[in-house]
Protein backbone atom coordinates (compact mmCIF):
# COMPACT_ATOMS: atom_id res chain seq x y z
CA UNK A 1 0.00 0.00 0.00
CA UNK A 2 3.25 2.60 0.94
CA UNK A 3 4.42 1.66 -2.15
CA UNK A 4 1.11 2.58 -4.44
CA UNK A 5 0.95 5.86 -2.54
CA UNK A 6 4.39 6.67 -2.81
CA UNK A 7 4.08 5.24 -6.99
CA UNK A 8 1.19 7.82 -6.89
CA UNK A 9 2.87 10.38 -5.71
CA UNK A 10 5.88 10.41 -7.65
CA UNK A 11 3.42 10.29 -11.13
CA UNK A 12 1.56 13.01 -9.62
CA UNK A 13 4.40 15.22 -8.87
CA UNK A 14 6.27 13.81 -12.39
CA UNK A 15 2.91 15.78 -14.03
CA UNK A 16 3.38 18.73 -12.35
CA UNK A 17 6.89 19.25 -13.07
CA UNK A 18 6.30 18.52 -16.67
CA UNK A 19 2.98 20.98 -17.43
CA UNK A 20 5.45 23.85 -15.53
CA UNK A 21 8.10 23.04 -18.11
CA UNK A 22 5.40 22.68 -20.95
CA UNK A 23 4.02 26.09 -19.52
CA UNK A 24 7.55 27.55 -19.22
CA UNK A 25 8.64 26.94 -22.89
CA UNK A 26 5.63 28.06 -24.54
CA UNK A 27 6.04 31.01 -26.81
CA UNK A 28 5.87 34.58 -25.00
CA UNK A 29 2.90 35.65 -27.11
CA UNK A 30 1.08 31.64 -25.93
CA UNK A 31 1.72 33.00 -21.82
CA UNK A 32 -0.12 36.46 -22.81
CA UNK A 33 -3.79 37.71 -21.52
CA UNK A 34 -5.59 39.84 -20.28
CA UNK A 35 -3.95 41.69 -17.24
CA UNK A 36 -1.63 44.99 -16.37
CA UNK A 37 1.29 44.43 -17.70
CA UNK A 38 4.09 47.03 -17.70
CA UNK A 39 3.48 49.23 -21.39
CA UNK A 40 7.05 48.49 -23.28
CA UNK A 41 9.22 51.75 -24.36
CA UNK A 42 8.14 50.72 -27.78
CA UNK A 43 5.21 48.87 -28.96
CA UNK A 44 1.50 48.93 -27.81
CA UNK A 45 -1.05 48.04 -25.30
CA UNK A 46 -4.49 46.67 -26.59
CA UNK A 47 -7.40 47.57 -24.02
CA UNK A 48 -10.68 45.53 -23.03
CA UNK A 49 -12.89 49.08 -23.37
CA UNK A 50 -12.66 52.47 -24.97
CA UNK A 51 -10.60 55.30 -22.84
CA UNK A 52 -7.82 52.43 -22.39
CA UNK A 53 -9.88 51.41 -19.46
CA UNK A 54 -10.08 47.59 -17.98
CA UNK A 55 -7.46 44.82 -18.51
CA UNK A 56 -4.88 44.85 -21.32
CA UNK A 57 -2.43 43.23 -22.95
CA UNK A 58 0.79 44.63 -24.58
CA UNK A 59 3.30 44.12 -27.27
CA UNK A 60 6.79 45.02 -28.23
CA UNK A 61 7.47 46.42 -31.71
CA UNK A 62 8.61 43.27 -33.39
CA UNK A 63 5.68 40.97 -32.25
CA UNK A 64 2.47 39.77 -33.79
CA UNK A 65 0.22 38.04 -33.37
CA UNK A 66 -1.00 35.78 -36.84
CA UNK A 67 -3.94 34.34 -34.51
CA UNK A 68 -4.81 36.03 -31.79
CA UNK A 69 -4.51 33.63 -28.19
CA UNK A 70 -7.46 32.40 -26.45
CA UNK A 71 -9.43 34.98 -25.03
CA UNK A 72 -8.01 38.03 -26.46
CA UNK A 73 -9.50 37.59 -30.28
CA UNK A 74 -12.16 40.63 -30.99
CA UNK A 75 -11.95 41.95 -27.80
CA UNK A 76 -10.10 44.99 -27.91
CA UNK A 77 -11.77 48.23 -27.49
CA UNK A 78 -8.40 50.70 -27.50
CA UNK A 79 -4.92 51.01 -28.32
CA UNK A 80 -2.37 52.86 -26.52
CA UNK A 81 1.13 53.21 -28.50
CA UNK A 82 4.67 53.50 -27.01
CA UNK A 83 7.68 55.11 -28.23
CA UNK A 84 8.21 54.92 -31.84
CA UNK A 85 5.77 51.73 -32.89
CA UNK A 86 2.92 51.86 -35.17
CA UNK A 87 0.11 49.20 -35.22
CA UNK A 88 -1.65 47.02 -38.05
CA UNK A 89 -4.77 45.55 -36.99
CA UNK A 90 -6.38 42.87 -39.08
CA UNK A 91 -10.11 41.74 -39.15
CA UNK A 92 -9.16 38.15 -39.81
CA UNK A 93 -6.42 35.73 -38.93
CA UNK A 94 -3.46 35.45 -40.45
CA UNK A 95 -2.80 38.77 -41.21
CA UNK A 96 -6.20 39.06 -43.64
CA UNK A 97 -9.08 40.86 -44.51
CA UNK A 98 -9.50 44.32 -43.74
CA UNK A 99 -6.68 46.47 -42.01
CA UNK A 100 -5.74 49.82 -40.73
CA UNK A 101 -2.32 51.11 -39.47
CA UNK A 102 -2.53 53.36 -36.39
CA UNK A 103 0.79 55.43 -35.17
CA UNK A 104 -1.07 56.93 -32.54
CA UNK A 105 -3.34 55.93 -29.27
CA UNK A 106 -6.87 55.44 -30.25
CA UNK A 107 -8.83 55.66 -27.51
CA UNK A 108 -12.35 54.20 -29.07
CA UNK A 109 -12.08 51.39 -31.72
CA UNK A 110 -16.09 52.27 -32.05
CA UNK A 111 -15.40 55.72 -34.05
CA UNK A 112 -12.70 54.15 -36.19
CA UNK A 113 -15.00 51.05 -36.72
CA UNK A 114 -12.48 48.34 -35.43
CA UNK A 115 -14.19 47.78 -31.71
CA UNK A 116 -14.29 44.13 -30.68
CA UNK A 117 -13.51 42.94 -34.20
CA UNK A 118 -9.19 42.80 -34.02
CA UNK A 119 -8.22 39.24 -35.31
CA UNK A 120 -4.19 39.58 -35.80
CA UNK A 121 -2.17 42.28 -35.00
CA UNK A 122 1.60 43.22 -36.08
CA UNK A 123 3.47 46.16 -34.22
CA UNK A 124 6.74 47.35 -35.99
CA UNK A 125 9.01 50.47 -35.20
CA UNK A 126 7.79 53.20 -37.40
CA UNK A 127 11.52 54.04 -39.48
CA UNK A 128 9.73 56.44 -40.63
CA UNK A 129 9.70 58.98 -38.03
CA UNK A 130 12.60 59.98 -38.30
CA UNK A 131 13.66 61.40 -41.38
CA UNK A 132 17.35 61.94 -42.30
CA UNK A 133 17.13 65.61 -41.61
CA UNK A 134 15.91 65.31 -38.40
CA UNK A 135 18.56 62.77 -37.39
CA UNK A 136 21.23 64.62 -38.99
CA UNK A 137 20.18 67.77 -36.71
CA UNK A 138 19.96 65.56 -33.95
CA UNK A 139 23.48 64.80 -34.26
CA UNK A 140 24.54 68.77 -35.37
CA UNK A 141 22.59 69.72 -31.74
CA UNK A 142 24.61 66.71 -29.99
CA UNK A 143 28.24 67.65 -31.64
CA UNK A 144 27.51 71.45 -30.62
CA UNK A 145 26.78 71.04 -27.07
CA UNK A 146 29.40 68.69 -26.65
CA UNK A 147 32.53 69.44 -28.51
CA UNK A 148 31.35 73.11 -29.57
CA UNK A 149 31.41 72.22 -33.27
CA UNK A 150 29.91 70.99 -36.12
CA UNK A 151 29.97 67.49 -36.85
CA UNK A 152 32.42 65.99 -39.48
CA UNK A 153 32.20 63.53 -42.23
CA UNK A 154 32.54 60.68 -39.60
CA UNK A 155 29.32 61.44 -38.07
CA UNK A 156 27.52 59.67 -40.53
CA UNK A 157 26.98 56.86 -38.34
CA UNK A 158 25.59 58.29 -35.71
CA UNK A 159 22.91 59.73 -37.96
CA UNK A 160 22.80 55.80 -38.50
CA UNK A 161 22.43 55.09 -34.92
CA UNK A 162 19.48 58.15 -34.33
CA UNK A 163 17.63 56.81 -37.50
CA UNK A 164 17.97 52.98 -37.27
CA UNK A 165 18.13 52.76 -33.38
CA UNK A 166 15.97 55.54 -32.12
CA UNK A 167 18.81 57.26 -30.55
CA UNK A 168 17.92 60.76 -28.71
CA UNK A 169 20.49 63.64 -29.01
CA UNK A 170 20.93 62.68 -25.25
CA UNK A 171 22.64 59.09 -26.77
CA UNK A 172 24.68 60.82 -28.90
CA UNK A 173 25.74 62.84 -26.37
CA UNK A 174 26.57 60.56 -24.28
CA UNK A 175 28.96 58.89 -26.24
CA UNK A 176 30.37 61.71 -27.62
CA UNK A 177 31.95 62.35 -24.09
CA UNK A 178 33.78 58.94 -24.34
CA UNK A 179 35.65 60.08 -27.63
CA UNK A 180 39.24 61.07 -27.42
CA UNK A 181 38.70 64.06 -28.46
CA UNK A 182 36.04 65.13 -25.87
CA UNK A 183 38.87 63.93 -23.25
CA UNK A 184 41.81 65.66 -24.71
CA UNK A 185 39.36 69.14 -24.93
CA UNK A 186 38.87 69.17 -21.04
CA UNK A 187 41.47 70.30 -18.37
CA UNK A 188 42.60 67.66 -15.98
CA UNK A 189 41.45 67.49 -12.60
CA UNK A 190 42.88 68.47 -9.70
CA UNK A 191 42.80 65.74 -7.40
């Protein structure tokens, strides 16, 4: 009889340790719901009802969703976007059917005609935010305040860097002050 039990046991415990593994190696987007999850610095949050109120779920720029998981399929009511990510919401799965792109928060599906009826999403880093002249006067703003000049031919890559990376003039900035030059420009300290 000790030995059943203790047989018993060890299958039941076997079980338990496998569905946590199952569970744990599951795809990210497989472990998402409904909840309050902490908004990413780029992507979006998709909301139960209009005004981003209730429970939500969110994405990272980069993720989609080609079928939306269990629960969360034409049930979103708002859309709150992060950083520099722009959404594509689909009517049906697998990316088909009707779509519109959204680059900002929209705080009532209803009055753009998509509430409750979201199938598959994608959320992607809008490139296009950035345009070249903006980057490049990123960079002009960054060399200024930090080596009091204008930037040469080498700062092509860090126009690169603001454009491909989202870099803020505060990036460039900061590594600015770990060039050589920055160090040779400022007096030595007393110590």
């Amino acid at each position: 009889m000790t030995r059943n039990i203790a047989r018993t046991q060890g299958r039941v415990m076997a079980a338990a340790i496998a569905v946590v593994l199952w569970w744990a190696a599951a795809p990210a987007e497989a472990q998402r719901g409904w909840g309050r999850p902490r908004p990413p610095r780029a992507g979006a949050c998709f909301y139960q009802n209009a005004n981003f109120g209730g429970d939500y779920f969110c994405m990272r720029a980069g993720d989609e969703y080609d079928v939306m998981p269990e629960g969360l399929n034409d049930r979103v009511s708002s859309i709150r976007v992060f950083g520099d990510a722009s959404v594509v919401v689909y009517r049906n799965p697998s990316f088909g059917g009707r779509s519109t792109r959204f680059d900002d928060d929209a705080d009532n599906l209803q009055s753009e005609g998509w509430n409750d009826t979201v199938s598959s999403i994608r959320v992607r880093l809008d490139f296009a935010r950035v345009t070249r002249d903006e980057a490049e006067n990123i960079v002009r703003r960054a060399y200024q305040s930090v080596l009091g000049r204008d930037p040469d031919s080498g700062a092509s890559s860090w126009v690169d860097r603001v454009m491909r990376d989202r870099w803020t003039q505060r990036d460039v900035e900061r590594e600015l002050r770990k060039s050589a030059e920055y160090r040779d420009r400022r007096p030595p300290q007393n110590e």
